[in-house]
Structures are given as C-alpha cells and as structure tokens.
PDB file of N, CA and C in Angstrom:
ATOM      1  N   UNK A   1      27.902  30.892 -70.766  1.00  0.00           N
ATOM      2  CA  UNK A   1      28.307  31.486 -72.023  1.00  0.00           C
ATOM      3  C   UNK A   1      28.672  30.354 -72.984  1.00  0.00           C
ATOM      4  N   UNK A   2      28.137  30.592 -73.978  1.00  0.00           N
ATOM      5  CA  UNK A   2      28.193  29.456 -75.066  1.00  0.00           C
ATOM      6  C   UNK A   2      29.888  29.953 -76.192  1.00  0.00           C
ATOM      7  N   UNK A   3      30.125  28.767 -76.332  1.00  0.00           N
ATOM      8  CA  UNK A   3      31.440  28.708 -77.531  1.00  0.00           C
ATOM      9  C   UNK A   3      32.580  29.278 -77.263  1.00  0.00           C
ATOM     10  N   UNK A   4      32.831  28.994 -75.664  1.00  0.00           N
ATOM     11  CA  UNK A   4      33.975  28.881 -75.116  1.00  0.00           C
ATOM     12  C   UNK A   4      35.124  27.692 -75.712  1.00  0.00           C
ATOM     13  N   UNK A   5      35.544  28.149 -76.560  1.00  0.00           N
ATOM     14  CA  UNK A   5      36.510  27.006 -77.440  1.00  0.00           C
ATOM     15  C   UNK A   5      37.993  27.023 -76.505  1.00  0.00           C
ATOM     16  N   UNK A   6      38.428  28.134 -76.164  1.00  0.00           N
ATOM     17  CA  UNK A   6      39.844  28.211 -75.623  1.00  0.00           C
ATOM     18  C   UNK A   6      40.175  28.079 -74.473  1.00  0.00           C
ATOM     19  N   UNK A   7      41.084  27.191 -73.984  1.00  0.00           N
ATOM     20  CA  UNK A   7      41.250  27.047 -72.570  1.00  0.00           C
ATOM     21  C   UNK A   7      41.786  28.318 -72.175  1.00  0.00           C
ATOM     22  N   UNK A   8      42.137  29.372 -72.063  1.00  0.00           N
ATOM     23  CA  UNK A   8      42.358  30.595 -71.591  1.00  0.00           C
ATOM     24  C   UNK A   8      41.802  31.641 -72.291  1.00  0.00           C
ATOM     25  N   UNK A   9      41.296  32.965 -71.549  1.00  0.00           N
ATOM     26  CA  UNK A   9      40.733  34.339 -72.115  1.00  0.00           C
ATOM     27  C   UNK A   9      41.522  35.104 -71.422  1.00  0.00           C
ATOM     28  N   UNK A  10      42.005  36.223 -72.186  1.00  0.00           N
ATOM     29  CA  UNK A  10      42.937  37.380 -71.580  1.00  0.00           C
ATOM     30  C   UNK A  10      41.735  38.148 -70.964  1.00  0.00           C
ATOM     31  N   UNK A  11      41.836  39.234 -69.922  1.00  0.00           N
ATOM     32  CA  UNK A  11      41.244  40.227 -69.492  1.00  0.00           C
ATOM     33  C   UNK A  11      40.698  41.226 -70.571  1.00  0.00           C
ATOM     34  N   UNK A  12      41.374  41.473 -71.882  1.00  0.00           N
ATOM     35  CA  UNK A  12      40.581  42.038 -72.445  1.00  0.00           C
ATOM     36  C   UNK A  12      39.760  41.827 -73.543  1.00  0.00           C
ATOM     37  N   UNK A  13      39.646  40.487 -73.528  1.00  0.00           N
ATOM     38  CA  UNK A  13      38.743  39.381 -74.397  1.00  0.00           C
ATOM     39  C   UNK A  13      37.466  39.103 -73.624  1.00  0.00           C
ATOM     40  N   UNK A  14      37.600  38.833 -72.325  1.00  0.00           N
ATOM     41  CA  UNK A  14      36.601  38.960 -71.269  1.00  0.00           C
ATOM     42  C   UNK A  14      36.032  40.075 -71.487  1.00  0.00           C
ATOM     43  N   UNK A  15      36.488  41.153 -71.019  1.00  0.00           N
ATOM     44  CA  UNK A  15      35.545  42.409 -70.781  1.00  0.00           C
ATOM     45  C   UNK A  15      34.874  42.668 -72.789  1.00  0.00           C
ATOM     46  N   UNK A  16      35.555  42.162 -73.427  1.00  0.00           N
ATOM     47  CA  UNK A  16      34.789  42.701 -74.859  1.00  0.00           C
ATOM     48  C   UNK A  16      33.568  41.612 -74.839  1.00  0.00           C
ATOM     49  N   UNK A  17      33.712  40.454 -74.333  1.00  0.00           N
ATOM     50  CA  UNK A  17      32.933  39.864 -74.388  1.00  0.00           C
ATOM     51  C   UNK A  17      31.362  40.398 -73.030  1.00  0.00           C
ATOM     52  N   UNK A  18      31.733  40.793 -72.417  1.00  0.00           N
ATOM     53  CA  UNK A  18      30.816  41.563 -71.016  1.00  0.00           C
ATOM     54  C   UNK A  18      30.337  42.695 -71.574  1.00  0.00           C
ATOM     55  N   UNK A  19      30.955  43.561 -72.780  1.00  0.00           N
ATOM     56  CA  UNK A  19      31.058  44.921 -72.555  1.00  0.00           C
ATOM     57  C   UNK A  19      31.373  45.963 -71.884  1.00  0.00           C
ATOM     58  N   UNK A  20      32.412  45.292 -71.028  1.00  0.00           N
ATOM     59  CA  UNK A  20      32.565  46.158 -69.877  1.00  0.00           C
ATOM     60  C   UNK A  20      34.092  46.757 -69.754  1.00  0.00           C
ATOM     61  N   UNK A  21      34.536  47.727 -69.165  1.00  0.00           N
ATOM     62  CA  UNK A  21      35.696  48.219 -68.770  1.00  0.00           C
ATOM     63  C   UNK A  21      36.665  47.271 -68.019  1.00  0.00           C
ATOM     64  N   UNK A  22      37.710  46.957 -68.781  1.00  0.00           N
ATOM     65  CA  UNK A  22      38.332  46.320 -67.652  1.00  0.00           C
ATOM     66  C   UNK A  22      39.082  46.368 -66.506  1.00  0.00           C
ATOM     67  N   UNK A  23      38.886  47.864 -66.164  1.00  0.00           N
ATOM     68  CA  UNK A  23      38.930  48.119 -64.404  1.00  0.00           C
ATOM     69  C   UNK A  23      37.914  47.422 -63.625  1.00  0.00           C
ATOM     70  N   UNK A  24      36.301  47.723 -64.394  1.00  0.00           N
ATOM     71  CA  UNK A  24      34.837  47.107 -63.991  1.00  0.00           C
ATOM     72  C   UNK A  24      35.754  45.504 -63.652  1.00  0.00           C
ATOM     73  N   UNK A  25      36.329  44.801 -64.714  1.00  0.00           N
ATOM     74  CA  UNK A  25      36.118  43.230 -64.041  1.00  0.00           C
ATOM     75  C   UNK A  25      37.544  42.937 -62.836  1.00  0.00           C
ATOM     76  N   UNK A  26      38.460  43.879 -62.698  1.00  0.00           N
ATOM     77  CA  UNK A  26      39.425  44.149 -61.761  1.00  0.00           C
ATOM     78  C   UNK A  26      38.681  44.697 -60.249  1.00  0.00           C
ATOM     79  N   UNK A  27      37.809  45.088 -60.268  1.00  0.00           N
ATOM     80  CA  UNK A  27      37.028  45.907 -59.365  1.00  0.00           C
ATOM     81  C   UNK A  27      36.286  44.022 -58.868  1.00  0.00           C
ATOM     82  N   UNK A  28      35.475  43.554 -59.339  1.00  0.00           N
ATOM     83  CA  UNK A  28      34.807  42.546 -59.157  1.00  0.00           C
ATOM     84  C   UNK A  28      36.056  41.867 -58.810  1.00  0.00           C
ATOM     85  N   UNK A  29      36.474  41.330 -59.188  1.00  0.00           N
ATOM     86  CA  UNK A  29      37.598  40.419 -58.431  1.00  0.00           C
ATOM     87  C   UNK A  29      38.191  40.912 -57.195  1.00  0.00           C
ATOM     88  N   UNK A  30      38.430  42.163 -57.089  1.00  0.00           N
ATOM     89  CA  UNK A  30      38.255  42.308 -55.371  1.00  0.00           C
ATOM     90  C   UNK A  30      37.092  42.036 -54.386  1.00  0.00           C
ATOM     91  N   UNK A  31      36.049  42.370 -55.072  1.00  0.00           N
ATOM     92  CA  UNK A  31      34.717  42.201 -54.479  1.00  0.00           C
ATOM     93  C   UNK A  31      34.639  40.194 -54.334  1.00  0.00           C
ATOM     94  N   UNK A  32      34.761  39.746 -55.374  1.00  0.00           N
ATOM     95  CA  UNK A  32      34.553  38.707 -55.176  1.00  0.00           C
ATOM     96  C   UNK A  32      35.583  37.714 -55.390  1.00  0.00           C
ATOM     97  N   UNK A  33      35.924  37.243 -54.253  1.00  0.00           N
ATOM     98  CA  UNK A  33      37.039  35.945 -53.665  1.00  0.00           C
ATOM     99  C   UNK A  33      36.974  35.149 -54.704  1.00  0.00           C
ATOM    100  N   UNK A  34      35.734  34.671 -55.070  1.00  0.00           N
ATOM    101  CA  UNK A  34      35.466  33.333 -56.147  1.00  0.00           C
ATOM    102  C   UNK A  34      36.271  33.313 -57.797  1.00  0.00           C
ATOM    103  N   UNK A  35      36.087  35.002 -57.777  1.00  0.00           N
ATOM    104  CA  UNK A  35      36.192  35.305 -59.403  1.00  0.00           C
ATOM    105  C   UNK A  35      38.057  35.325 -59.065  1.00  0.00           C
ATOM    106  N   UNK A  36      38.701  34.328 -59.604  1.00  0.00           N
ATOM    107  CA  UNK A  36      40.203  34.555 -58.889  1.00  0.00           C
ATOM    108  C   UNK A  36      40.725  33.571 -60.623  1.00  0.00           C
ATOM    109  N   UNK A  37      41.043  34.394 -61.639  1.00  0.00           N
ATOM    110  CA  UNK A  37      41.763  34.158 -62.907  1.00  0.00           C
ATOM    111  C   UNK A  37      43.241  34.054 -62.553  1.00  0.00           C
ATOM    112  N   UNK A  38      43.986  33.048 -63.453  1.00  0.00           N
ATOM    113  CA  UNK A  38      45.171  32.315 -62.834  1.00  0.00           C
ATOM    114  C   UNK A  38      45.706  33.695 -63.795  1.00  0.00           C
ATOM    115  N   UNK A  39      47.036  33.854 -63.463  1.00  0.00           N
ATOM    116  CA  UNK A  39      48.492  34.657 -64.101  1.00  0.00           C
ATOM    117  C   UNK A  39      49.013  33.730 -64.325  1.00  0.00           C
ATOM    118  N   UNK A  40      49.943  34.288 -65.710  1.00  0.00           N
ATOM    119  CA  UNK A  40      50.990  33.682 -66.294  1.00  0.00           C
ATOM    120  C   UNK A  40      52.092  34.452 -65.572  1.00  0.00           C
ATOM    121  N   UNK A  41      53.361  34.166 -66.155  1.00  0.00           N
ATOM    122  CA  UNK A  41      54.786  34.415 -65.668  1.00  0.00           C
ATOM    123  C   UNK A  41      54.907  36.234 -65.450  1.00  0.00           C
ATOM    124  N   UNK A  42      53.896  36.855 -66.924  1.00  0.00           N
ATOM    125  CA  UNK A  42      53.782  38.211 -66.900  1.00  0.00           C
ATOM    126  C   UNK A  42      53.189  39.278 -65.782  1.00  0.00           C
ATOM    127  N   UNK A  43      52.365  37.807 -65.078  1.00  0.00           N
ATOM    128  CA  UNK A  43      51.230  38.731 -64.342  1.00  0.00           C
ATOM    129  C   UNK A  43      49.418  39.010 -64.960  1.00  0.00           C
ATOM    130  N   UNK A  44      49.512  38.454 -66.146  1.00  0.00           N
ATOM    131  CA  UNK A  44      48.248  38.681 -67.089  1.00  0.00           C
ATOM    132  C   UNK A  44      47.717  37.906 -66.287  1.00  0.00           C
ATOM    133  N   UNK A  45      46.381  38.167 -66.240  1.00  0.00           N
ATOM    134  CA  UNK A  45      44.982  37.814 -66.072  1.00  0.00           C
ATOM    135  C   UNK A  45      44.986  36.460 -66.963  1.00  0.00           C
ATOM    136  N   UNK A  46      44.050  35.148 -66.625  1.00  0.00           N
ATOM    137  CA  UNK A  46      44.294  34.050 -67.398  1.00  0.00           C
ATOM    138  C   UNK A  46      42.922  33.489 -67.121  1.00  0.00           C
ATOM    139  N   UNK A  47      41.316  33.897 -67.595  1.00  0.00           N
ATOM    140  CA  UNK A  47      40.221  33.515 -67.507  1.00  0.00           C
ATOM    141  C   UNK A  47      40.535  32.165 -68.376  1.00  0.00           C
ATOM    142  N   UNK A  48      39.689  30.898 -67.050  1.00  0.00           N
ATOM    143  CA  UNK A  48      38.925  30.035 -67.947  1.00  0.00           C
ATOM    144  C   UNK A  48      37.333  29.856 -68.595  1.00  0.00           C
ATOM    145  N   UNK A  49      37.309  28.851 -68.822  1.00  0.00           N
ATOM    146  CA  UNK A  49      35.346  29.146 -69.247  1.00  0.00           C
ATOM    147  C   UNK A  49      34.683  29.107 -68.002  1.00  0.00           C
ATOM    148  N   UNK A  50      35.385  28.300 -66.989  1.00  0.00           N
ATOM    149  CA  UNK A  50      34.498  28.624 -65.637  1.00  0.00           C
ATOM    150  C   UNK A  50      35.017  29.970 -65.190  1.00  0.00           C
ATOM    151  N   UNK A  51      35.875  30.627 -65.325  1.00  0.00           N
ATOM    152  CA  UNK A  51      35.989  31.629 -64.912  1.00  0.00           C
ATOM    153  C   UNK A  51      34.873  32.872 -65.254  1.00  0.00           C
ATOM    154  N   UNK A  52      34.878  32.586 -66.510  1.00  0.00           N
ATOM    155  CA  UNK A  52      33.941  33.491 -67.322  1.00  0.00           C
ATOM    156  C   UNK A  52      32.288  32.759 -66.898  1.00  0.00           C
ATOM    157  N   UNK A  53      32.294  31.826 -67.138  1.00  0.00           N
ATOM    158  CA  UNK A  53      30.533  31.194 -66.390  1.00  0.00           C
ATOM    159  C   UNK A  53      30.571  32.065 -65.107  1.00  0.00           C
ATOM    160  N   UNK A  54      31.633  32.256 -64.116  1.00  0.00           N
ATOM    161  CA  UNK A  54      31.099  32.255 -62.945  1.00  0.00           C
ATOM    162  C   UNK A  54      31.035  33.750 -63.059  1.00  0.00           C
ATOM    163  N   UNK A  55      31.982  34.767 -64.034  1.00  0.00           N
ATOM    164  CA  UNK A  55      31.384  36.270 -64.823  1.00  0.00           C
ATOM    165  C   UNK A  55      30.439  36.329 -65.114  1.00  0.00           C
ATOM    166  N   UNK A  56      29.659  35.364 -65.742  1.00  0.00           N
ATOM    167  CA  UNK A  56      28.411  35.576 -66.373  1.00  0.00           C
ATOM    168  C   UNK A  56      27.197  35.588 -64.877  1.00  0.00           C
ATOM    169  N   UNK A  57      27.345  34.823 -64.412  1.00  0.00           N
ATOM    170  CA  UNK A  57      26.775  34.897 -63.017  1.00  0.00           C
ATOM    171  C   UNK A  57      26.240  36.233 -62.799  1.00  0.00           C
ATOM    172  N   UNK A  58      27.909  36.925 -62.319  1.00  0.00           N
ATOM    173  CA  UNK A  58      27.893  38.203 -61.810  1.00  0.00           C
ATOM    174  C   UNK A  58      27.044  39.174 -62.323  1.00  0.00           C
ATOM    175  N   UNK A  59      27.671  39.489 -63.874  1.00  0.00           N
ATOM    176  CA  UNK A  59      27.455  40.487 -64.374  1.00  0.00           C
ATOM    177  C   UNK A  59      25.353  40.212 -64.734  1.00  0.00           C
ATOM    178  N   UNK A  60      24.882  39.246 -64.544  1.00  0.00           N
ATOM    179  CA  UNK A  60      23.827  38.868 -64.436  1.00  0.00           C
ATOM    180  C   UNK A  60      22.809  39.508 -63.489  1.00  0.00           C
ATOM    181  N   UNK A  61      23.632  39.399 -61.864  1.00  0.00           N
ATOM    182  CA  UNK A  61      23.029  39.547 -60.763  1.00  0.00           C
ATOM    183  C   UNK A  61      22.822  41.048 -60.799  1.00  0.00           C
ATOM    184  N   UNK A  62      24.245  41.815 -60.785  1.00  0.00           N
ATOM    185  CA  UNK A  62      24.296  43.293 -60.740  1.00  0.00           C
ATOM    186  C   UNK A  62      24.192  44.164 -61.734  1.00  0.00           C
ATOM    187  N   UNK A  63      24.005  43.583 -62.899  1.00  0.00           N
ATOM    188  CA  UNK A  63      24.063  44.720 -64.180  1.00  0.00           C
ATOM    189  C   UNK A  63      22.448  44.483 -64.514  1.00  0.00           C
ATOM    190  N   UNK A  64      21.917  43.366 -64.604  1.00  0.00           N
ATOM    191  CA  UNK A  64      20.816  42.720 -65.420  1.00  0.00           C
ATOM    192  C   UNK A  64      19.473  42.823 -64.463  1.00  0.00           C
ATOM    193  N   UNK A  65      19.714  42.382 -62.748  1.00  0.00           N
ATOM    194  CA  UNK A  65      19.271  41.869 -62.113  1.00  0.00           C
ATOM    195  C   UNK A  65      19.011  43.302 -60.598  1.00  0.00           C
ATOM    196  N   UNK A  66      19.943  44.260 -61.239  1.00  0.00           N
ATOM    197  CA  UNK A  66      20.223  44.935 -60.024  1.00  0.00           C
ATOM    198  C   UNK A  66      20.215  45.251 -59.187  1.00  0.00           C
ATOM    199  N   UNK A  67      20.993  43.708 -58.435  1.00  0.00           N
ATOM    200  CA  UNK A  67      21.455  43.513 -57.067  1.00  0.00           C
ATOM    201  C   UNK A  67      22.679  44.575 -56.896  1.00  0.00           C
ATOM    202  N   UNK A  68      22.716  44.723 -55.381  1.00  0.00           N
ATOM    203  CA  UNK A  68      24.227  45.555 -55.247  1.00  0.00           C
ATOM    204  C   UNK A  68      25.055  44.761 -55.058  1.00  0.00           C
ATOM    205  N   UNK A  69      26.610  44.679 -55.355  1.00  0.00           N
ATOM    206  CA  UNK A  69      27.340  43.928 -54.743  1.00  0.00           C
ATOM    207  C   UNK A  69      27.362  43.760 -53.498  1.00  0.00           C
ATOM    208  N   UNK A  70      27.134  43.832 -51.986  1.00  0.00           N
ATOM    209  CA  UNK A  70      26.357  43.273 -51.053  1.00  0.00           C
ATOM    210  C   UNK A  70      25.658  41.575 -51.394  1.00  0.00           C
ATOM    211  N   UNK A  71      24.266  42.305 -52.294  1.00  0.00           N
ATOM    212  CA  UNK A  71      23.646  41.304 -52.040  1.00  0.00           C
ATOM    213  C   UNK A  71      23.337  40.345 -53.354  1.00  0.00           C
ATOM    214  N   UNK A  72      24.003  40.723 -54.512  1.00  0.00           N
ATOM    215  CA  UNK A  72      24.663  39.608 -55.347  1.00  0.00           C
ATOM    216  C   UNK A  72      25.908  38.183 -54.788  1.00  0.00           C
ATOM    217  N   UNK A  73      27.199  39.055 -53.474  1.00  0.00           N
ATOM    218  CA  UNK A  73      27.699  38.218 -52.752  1.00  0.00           C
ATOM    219  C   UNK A  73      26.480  37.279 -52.264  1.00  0.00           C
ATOM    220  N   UNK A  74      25.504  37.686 -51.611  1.00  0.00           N
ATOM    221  CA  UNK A  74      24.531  36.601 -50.776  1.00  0.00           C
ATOM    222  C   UNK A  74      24.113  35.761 -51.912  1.00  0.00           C
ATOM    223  N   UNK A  75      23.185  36.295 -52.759  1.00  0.00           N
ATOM    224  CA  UNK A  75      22.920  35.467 -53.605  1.00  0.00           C
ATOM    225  C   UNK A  75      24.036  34.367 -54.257  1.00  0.00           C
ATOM    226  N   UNK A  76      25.340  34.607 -54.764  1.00  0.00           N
ATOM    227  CA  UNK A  76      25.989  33.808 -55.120  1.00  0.00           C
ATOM    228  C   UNK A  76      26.015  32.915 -54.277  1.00  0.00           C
ATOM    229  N   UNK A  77      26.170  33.097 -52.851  1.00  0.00           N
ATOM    230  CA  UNK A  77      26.551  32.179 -51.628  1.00  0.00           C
ATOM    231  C   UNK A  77      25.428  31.356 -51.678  1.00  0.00           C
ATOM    232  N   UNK A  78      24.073  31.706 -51.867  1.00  0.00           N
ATOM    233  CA  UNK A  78      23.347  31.195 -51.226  1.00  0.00           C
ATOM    234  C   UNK A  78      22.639  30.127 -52.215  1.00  0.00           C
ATOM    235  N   UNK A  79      23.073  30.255 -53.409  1.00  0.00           N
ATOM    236  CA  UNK A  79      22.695  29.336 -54.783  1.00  0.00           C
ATOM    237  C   UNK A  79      24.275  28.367 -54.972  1.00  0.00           C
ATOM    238  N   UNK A  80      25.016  28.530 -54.619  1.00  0.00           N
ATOM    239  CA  UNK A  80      26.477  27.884 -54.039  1.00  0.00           C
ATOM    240  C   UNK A  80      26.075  26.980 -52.961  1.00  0.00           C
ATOM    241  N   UNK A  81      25.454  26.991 -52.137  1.00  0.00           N
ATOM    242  CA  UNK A  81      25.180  26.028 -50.765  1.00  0.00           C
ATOM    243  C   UNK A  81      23.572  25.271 -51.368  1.00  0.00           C
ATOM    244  N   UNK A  82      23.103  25.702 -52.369  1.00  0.00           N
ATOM    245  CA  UNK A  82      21.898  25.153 -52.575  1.00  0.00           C
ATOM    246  C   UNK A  82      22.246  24.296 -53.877  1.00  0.00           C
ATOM    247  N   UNK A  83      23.275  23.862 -54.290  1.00  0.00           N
ATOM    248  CA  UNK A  83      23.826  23.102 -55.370  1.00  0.00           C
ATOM    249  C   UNK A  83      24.148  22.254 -54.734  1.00  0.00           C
TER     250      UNK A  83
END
C-alpha cells in the first residue's frame, strides 16, 4: 500500500482503507498469528505500514484471489519460507 505517511493506523482507518468491517479485520487477526497490531494504554488497535502491507497480503489472497482462510494461511507460509 502506497502513502503510508504515519507511523500508526487506528483500526478504523485500516478497515476504511480495506473497505471492510472492522469485526472482518478482528476476525483475521484471530485467524492469523502474523497480523498482531500493537495496543496503546487504551487497548486500541495500533497498525503499522507493515502491519497494513501484511493486510494487504491478506485481503488480496481471500477477497481478490479467493483463497479460503485455510489456504491463504498456506500460501502466506509458503511465500514467507520462499523469501
């Protein structure tokens, strides 16, 4: 994702940027170990730009690409060990 200027994105700056619900990117972060956004003192969600690159990934594999989460996990893994 291009013109990531800010070292932090709230959860609902992310999902406007995805288009997506932000239960949808709460749901993925259980699914996936990797996608793990730091909290502040509040508890908020605290995306960086790799956080969001490694969103863009996702929402790539299963929205664009439609893998199931199953086998978007493989794929991530398996382009992860091939880097």
């Amino acid at each position: 994702m291009e013109n990531l200027t800010k070292r932090y994105y709230s959860i609902s700056e992310v999902a406007q940027m995805f288009d997506v619900n932000i239960s949808k990117l709460r749901f993925w972060e259980e699914q996936f170990p990797t996608l793990n956004p730091k909290r502040d003192k509040a508890g908020d969600r605290k995306y960086t730009p790799e956080d969001i690159n490694h969103l863009e990934e996702i929402v790539q594999l299963i929205d664009v690409d439609g893998y199931t989460i199953e086998g978007a996990k493989r794929a991530l893994e398996k382009f992860r060990k091939n880097k």
